[in-house]
PDB file of N, CA and C in Angstrom:
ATOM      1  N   UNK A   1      -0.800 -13.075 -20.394  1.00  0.00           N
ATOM      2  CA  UNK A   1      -0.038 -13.092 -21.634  1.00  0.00           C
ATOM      3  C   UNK A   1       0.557 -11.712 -21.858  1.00  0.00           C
ATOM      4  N   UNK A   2       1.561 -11.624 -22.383  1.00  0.00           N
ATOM      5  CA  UNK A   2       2.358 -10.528 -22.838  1.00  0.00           C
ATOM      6  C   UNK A   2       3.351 -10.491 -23.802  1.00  0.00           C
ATOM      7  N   UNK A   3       2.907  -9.196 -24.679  1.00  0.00           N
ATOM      8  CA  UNK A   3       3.693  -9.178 -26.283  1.00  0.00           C
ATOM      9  C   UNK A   3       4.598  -8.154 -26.153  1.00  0.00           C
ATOM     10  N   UNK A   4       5.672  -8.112 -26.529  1.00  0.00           N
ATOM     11  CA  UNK A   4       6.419  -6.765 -26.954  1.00  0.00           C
ATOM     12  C   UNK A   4       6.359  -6.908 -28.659  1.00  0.00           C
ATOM     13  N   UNK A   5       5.354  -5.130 -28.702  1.00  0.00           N
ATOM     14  CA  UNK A   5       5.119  -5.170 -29.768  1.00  0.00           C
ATOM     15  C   UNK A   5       6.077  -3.666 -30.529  1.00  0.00           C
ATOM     16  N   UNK A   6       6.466  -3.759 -31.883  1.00  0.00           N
ATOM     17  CA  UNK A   6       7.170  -1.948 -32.131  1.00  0.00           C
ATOM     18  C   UNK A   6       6.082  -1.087 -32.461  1.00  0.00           C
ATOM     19  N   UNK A   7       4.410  -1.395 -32.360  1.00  0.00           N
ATOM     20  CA  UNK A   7       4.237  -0.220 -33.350  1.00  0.00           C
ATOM     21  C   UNK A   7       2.653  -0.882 -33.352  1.00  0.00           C
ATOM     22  N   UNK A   8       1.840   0.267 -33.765  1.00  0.00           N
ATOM     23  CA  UNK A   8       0.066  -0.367 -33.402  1.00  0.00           C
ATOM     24  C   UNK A   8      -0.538  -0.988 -33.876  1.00  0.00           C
ATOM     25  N   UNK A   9      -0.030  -1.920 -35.233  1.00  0.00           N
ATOM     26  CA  UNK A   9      -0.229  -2.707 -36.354  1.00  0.00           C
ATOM     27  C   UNK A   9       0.055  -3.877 -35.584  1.00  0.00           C
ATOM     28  N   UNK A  10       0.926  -3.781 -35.437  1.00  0.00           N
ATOM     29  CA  UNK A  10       1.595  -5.376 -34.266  1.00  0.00           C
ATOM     30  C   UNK A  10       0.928  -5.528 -32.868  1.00  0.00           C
ATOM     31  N   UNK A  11       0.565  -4.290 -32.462  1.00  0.00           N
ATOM     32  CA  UNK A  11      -0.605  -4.556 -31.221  1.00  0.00           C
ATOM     33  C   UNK A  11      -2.093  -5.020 -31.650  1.00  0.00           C
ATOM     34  N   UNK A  12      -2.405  -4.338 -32.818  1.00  0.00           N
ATOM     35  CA  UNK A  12      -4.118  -4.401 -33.021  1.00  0.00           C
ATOM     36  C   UNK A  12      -3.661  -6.161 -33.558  1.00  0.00           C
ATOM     37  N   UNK A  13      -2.581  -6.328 -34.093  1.00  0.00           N
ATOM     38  CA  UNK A  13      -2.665  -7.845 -34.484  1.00  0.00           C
ATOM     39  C   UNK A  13      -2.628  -9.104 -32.915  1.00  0.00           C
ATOM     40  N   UNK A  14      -2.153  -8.578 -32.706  1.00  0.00           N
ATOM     41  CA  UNK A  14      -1.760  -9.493 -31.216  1.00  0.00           C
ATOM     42  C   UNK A  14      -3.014  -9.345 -30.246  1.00  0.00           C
ATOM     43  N   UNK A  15      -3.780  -8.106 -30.655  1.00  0.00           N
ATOM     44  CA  UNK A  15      -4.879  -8.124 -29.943  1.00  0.00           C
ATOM     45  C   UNK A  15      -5.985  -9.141 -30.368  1.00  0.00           C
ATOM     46  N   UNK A  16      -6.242  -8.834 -31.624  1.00  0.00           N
ATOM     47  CA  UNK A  16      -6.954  -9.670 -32.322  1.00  0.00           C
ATOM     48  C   UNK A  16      -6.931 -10.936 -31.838  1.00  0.00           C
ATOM     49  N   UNK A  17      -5.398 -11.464 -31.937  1.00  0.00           N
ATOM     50  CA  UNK A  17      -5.769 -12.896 -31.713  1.00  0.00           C
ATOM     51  C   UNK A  17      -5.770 -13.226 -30.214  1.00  0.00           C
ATOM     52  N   UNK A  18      -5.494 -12.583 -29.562  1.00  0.00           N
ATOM     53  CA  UNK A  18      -6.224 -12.523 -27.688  1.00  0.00           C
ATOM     54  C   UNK A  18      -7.517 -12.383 -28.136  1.00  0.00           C
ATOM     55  N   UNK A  19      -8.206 -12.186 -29.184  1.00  0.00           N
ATOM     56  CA  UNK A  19      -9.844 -11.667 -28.443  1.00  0.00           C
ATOM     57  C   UNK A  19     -10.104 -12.880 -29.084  1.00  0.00           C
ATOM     58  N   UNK A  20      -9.429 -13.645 -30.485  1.00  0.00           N
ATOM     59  CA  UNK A  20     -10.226 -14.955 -30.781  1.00  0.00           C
ATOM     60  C   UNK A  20      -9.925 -15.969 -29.663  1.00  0.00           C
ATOM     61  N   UNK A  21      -9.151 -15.597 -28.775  1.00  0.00           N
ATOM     62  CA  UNK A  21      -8.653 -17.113 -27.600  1.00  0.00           C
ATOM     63  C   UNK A  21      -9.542 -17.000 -26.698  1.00  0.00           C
ATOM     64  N   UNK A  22     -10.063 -15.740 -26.549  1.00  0.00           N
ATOM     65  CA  UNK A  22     -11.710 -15.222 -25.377  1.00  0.00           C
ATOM     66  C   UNK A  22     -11.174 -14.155 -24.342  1.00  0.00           C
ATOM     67  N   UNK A  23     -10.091 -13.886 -25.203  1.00  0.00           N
ATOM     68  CA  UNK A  23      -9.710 -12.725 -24.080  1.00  0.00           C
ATOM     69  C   UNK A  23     -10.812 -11.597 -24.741  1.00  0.00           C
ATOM     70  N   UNK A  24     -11.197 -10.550 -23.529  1.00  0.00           N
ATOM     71  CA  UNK A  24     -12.409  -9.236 -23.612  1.00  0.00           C
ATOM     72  C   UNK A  24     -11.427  -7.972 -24.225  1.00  0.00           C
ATOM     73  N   UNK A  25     -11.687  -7.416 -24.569  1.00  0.00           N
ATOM     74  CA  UNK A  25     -10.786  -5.834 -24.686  1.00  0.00           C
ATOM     75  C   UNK A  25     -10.923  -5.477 -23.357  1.00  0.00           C
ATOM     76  N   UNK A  26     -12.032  -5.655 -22.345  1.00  0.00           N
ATOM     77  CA  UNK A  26     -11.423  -5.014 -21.230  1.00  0.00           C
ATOM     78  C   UNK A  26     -10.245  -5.768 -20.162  1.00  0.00           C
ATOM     79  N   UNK A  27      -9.889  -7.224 -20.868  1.00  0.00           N
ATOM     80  CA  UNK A  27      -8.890  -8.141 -19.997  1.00  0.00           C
ATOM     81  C   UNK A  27      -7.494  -7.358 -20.729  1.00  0.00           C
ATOM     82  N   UNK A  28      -7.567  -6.459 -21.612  1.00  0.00           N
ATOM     83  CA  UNK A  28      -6.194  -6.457 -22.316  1.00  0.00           C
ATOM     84  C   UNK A  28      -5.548  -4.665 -22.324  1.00  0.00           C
ATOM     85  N   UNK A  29      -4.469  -4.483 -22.457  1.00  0.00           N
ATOM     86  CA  UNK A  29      -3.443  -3.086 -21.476  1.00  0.00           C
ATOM     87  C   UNK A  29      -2.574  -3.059 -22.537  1.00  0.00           C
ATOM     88  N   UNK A  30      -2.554  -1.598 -23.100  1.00  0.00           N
ATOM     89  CA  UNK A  30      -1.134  -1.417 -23.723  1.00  0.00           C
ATOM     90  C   UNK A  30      -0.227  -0.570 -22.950  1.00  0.00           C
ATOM     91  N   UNK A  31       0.940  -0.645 -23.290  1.00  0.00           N
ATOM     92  CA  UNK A  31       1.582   0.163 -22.141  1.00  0.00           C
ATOM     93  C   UNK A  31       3.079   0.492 -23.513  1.00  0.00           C
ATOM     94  N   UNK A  32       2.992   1.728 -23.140  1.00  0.00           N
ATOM     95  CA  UNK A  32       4.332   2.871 -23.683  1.00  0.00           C
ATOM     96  C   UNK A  32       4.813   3.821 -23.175  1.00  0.00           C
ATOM     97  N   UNK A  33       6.626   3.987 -23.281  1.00  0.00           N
ATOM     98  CA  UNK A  33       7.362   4.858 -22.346  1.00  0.00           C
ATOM     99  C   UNK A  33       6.175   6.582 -22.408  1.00  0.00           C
ATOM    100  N   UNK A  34       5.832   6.436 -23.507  1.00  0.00           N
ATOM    101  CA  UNK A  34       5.558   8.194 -24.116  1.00  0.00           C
ATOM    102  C   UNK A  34       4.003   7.991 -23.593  1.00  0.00           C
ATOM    103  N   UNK A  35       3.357   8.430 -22.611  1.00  0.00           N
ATOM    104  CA  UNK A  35       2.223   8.651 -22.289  1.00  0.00           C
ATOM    105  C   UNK A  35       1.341   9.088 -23.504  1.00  0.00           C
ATOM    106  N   UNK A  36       1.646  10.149 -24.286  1.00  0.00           N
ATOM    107  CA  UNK A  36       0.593  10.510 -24.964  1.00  0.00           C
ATOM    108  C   UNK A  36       0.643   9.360 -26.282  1.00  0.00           C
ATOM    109  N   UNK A  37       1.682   8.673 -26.618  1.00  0.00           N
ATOM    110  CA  UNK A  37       1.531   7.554 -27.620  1.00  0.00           C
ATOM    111  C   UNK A  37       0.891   6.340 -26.698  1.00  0.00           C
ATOM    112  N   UNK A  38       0.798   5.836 -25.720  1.00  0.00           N
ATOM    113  CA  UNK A  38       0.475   4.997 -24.675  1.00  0.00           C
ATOM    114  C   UNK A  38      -1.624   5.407 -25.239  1.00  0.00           C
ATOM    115  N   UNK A  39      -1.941   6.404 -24.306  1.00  0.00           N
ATOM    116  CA  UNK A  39      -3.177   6.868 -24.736  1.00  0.00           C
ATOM    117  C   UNK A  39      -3.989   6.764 -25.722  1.00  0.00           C
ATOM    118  N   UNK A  40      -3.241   7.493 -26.859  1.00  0.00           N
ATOM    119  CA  UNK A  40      -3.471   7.525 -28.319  1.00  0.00           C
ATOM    120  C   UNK A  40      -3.652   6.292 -28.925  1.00  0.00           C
ATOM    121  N   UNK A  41      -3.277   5.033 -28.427  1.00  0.00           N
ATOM    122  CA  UNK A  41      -2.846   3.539 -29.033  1.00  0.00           C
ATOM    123  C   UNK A  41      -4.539   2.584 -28.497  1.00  0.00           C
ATOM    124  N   UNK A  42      -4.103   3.128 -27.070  1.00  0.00           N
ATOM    125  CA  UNK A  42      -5.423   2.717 -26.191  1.00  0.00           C
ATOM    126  C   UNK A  42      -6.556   3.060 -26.387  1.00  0.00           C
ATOM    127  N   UNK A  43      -6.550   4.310 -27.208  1.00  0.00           N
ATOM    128  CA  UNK A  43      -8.029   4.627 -27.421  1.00  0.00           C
ATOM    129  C   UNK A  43      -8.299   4.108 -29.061  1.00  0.00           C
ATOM    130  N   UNK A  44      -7.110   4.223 -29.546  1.00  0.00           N
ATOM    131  CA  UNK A  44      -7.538   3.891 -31.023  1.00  0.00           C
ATOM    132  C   UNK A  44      -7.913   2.275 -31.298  1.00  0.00           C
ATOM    133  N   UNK A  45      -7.383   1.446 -30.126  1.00  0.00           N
ATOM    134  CA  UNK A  45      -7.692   0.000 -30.103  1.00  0.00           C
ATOM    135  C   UNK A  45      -8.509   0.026 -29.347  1.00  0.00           C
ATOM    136  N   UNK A  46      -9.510   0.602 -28.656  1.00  0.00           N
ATOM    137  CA  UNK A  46     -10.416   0.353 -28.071  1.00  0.00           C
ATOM    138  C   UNK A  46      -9.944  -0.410 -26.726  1.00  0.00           C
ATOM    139  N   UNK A  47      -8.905  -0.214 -25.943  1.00  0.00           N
ATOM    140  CA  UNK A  47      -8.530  -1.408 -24.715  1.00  0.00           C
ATOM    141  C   UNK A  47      -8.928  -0.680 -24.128  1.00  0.00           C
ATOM    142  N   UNK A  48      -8.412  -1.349 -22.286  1.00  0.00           N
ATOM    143  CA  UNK A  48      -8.706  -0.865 -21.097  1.00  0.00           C
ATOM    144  C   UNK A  48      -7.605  -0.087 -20.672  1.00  0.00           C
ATOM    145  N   UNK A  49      -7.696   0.651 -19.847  1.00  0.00           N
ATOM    146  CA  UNK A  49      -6.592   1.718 -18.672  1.00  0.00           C
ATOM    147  C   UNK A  49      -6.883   1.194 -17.807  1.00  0.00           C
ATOM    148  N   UNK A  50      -5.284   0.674 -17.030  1.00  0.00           N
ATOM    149  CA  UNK A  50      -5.030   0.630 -15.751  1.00  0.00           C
ATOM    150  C   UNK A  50      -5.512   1.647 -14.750  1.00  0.00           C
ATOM    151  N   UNK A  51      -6.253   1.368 -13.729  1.00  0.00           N
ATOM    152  CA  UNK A  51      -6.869   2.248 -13.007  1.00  0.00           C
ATOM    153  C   UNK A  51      -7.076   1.898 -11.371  1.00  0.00           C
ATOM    154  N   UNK A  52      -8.023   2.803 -10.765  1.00  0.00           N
ATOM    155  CA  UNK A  52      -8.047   2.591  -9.802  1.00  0.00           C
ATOM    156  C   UNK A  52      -8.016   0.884  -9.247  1.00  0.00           C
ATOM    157  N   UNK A  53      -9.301   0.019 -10.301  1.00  0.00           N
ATOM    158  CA  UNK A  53      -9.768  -1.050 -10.071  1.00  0.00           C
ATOM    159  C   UNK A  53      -8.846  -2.414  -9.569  1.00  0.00           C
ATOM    160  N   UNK A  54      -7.809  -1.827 -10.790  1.00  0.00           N
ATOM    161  CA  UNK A  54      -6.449  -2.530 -10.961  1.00  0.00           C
ATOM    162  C   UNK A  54      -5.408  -2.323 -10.108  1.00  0.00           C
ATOM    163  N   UNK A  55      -5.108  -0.826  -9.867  1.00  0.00           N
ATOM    164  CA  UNK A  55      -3.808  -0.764  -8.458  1.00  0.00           C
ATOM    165  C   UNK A  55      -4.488  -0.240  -7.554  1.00  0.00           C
ATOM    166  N   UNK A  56      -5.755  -0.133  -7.322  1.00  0.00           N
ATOM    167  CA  UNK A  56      -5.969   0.080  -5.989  1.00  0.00           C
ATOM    168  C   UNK A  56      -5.489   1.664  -5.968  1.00  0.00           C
ATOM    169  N   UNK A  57      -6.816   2.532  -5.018  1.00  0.00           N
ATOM    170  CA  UNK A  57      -6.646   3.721  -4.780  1.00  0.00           C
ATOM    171  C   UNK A  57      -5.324   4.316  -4.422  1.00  0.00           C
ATOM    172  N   UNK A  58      -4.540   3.760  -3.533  1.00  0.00           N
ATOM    173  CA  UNK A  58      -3.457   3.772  -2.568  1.00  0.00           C
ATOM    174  C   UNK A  58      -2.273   4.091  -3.822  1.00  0.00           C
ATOM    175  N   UNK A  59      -2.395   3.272  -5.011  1.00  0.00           N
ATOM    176  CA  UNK A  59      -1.294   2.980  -5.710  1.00  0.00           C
ATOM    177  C   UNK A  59      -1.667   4.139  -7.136  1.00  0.00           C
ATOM    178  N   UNK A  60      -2.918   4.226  -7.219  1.00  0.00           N
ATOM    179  CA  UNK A  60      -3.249   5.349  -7.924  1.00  0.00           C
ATOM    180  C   UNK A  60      -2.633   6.683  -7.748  1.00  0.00           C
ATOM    181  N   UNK A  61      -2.972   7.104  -6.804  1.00  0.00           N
ATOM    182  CA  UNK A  61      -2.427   8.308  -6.073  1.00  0.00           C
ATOM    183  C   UNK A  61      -1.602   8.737  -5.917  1.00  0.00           C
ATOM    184  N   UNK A  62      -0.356   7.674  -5.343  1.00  0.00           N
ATOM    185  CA  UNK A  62       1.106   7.668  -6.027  1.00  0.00           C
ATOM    186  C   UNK A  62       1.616   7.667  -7.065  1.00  0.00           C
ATOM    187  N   UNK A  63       1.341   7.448  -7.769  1.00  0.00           N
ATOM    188  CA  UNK A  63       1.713   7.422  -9.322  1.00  0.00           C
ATOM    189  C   UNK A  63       1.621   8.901  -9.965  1.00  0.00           C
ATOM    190  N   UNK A  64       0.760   9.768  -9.238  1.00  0.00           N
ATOM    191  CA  UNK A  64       1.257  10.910  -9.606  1.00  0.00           C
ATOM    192  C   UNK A  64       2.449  11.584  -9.158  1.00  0.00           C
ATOM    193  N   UNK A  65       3.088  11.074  -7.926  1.00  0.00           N
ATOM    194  CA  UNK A  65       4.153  11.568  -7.929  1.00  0.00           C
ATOM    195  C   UNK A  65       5.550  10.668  -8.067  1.00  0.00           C
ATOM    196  N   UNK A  66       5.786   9.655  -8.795  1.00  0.00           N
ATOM    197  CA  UNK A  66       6.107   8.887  -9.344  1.00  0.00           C
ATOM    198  C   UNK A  66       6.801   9.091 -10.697  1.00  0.00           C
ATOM    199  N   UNK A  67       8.120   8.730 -10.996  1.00  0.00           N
ATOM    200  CA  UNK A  67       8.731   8.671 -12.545  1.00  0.00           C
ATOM    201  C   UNK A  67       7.935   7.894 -13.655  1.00  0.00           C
ATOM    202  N   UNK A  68       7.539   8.155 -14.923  1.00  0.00           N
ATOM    203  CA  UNK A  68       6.969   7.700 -15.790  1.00  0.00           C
ATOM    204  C   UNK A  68       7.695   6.269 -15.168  1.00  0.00           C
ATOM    205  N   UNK A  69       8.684   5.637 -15.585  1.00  0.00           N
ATOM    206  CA  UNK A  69       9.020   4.431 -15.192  1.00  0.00           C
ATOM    207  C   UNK A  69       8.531   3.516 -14.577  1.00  0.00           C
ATOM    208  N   UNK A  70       8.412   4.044 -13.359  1.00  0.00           N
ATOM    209  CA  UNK A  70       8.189   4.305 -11.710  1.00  0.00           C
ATOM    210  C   UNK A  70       6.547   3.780 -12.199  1.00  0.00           C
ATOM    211  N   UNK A  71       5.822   4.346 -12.589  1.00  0.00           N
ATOM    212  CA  UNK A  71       4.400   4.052 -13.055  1.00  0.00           C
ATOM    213  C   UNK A  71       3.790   3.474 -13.938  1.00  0.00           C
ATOM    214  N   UNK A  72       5.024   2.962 -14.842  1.00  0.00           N
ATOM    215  CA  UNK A  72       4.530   1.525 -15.471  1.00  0.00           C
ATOM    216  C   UNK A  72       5.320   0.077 -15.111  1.00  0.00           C
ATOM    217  N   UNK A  73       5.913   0.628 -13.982  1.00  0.00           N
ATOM    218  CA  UNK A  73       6.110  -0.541 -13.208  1.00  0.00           C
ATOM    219  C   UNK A  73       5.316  -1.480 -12.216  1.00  0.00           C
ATOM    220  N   UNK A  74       5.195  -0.185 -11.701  1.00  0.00           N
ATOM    221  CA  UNK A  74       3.660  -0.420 -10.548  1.00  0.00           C
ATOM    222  C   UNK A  74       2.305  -0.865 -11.667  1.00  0.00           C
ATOM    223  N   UNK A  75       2.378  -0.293 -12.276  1.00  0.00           N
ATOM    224  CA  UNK A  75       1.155  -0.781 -13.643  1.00  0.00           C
ATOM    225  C   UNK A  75       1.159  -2.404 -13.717  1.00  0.00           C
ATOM    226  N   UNK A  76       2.300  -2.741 -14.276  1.00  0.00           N
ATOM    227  CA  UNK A  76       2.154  -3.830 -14.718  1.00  0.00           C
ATOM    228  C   UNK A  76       2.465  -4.899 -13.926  1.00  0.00           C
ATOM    229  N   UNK A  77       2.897  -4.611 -12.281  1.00  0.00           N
ATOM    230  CA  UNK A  77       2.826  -5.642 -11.048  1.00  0.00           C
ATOM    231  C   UNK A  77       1.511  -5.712 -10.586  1.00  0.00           C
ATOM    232  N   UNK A  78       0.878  -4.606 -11.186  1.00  0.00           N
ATOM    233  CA  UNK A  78      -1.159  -4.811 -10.365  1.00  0.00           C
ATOM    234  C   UNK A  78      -1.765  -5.469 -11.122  1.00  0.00           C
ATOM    235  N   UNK A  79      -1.199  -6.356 -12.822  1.00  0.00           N
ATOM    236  CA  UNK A  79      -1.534  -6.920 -13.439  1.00  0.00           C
ATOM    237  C   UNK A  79      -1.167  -8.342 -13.344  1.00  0.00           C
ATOM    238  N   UNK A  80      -0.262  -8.509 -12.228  1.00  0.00           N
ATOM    239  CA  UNK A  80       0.030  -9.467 -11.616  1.00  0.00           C
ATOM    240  C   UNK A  80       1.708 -10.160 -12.473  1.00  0.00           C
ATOM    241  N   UNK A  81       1.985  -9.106 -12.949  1.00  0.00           N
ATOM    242  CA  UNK A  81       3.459  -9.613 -13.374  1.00  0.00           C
ATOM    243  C   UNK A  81       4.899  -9.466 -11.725  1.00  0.00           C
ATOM    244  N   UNK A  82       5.690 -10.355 -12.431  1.00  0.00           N
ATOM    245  CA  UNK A  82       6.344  -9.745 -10.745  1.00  0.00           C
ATOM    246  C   UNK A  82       7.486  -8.503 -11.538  1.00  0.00           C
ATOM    247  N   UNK A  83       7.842  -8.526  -9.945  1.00  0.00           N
ATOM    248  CA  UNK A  83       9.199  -7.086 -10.393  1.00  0.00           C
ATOM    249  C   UNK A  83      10.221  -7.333 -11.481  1.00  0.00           C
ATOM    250  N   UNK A  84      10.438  -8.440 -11.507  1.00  0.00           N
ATOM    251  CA  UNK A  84      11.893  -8.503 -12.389  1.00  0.00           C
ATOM    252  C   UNK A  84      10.991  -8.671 -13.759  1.00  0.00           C
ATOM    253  N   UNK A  85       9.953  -8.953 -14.071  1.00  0.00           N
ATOM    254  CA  UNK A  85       9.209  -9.113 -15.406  1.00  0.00           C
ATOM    255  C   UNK A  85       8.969  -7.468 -15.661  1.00  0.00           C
ATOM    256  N   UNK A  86       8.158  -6.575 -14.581  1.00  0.00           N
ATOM    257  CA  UNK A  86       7.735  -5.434 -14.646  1.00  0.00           C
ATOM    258  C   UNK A  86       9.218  -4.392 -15.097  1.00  0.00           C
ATOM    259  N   UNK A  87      10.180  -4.901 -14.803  1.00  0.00           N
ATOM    260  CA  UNK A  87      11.608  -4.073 -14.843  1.00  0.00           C
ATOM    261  C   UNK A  87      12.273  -4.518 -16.444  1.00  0.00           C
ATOM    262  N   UNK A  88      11.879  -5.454 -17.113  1.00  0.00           N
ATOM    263  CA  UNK A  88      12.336  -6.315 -18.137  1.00  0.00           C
ATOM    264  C   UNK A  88      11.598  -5.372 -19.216  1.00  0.00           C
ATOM    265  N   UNK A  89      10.326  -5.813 -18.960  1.00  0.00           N
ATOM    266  CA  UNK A  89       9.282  -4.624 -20.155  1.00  0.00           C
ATOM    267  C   UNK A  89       8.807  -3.461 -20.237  1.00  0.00           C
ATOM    268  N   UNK A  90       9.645  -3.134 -18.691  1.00  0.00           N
ATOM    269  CA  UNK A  90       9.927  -1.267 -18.553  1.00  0.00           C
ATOM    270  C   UNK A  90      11.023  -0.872 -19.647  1.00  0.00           C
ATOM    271  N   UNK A  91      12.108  -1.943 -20.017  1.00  0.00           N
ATOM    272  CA  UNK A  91      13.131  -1.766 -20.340  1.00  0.00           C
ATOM    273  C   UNK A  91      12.780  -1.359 -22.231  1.00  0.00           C
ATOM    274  N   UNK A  92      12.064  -2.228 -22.368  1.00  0.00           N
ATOM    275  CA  UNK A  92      11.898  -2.507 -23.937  1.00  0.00           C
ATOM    276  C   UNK A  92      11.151  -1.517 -24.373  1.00  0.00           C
ATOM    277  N   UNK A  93      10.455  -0.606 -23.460  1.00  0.00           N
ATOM    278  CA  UNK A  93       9.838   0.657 -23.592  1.00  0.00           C
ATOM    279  C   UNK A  93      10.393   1.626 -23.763  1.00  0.00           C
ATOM    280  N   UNK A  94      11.836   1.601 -22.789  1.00  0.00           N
ATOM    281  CA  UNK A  94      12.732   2.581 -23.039  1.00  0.00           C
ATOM    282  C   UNK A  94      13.705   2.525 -24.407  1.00  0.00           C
ATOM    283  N   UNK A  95      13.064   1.457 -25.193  1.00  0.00           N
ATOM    284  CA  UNK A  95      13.440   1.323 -26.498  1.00  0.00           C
ATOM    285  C   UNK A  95      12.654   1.523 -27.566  1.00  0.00           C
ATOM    286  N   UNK A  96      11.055   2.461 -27.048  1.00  0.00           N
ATOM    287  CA  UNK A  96      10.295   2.518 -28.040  1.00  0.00           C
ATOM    288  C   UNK A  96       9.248   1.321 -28.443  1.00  0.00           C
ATOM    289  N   UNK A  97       9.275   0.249 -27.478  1.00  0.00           N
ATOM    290  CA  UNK A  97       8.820  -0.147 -27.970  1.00  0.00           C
ATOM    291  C   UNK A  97       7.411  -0.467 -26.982  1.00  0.00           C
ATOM    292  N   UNK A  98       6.227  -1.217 -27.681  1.00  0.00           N
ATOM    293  CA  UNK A  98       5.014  -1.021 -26.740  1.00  0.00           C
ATOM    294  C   UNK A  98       5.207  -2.660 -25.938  1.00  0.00           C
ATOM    295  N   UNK A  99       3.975  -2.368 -24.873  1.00  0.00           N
ATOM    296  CA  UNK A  99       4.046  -3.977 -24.300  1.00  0.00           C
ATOM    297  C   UNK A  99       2.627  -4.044 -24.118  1.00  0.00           C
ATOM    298  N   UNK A 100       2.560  -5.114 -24.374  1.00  0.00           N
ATOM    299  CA  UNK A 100       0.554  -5.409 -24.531  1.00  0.00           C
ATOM    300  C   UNK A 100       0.214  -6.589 -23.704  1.00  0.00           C
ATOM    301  N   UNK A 101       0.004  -6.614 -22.585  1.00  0.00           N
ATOM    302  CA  UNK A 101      -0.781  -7.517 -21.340  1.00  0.00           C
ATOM    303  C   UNK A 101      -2.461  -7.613 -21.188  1.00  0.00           C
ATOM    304  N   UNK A 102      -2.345  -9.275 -21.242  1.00  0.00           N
ATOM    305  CA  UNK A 102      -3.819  -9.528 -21.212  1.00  0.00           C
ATOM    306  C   UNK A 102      -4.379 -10.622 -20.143  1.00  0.00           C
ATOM    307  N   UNK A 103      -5.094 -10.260 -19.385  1.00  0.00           N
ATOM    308  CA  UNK A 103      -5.252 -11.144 -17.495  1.00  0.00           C
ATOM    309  C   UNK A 103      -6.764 -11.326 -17.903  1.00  0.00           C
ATOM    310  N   UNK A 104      -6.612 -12.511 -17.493  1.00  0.00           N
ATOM    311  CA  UNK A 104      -8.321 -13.071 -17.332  1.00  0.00           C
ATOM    312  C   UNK A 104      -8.419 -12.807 -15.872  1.00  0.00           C
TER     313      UNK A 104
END
């Protein structure tokens, strides 16, 4: 499942109702162009970070040398979205706005 949300009121809501459907906080990912608002959102909702577990060491590693873009693209294809979805809600980021993915 995936929300494009503007703002952390509209995520903690959309989260909410993923956790009454049985989604875990650790099945659920926020993702924003601005890393340190990305972070800040994630920790204040209590979710998970994309990580090793999720892209795999190989894809970790790269991502440091990688365009912010570039790394929430790859993010959100290890979540099993495809490219043209991952390129769609890269886009809406570059509009400020957040995207909130949740994988059983």
């Amino acid at each position: 499942m995936v929300q494009v949300v503007e703002n952390g009121v509209q995520a903690k809501e959309f989260i909410d109702r993923l956790i009454i459907q049985g989604f875990r906080k650790d099945d659920i990912y926020l993702f924003a162009h601005d890393r340190n608002r990305s972070e800040n959102l994630t920790e204040a909702l209590d979710i998970n970070n994309v990580g090793v577990n999720e892209q795999g060491f190989f894809d970790s590693i790269a991502n440091v040398f990688r365009s912010r873009g570039d790394q929430l693209r790859s993010k959100l294809t290890s979540l099993g979205l495809s490219i043209t979805e991952a390129e769609r809600y890269e886009e809406e980021m570059d509009h400020g706005r957040c995207v909130v993915v949740a994988v059983k």
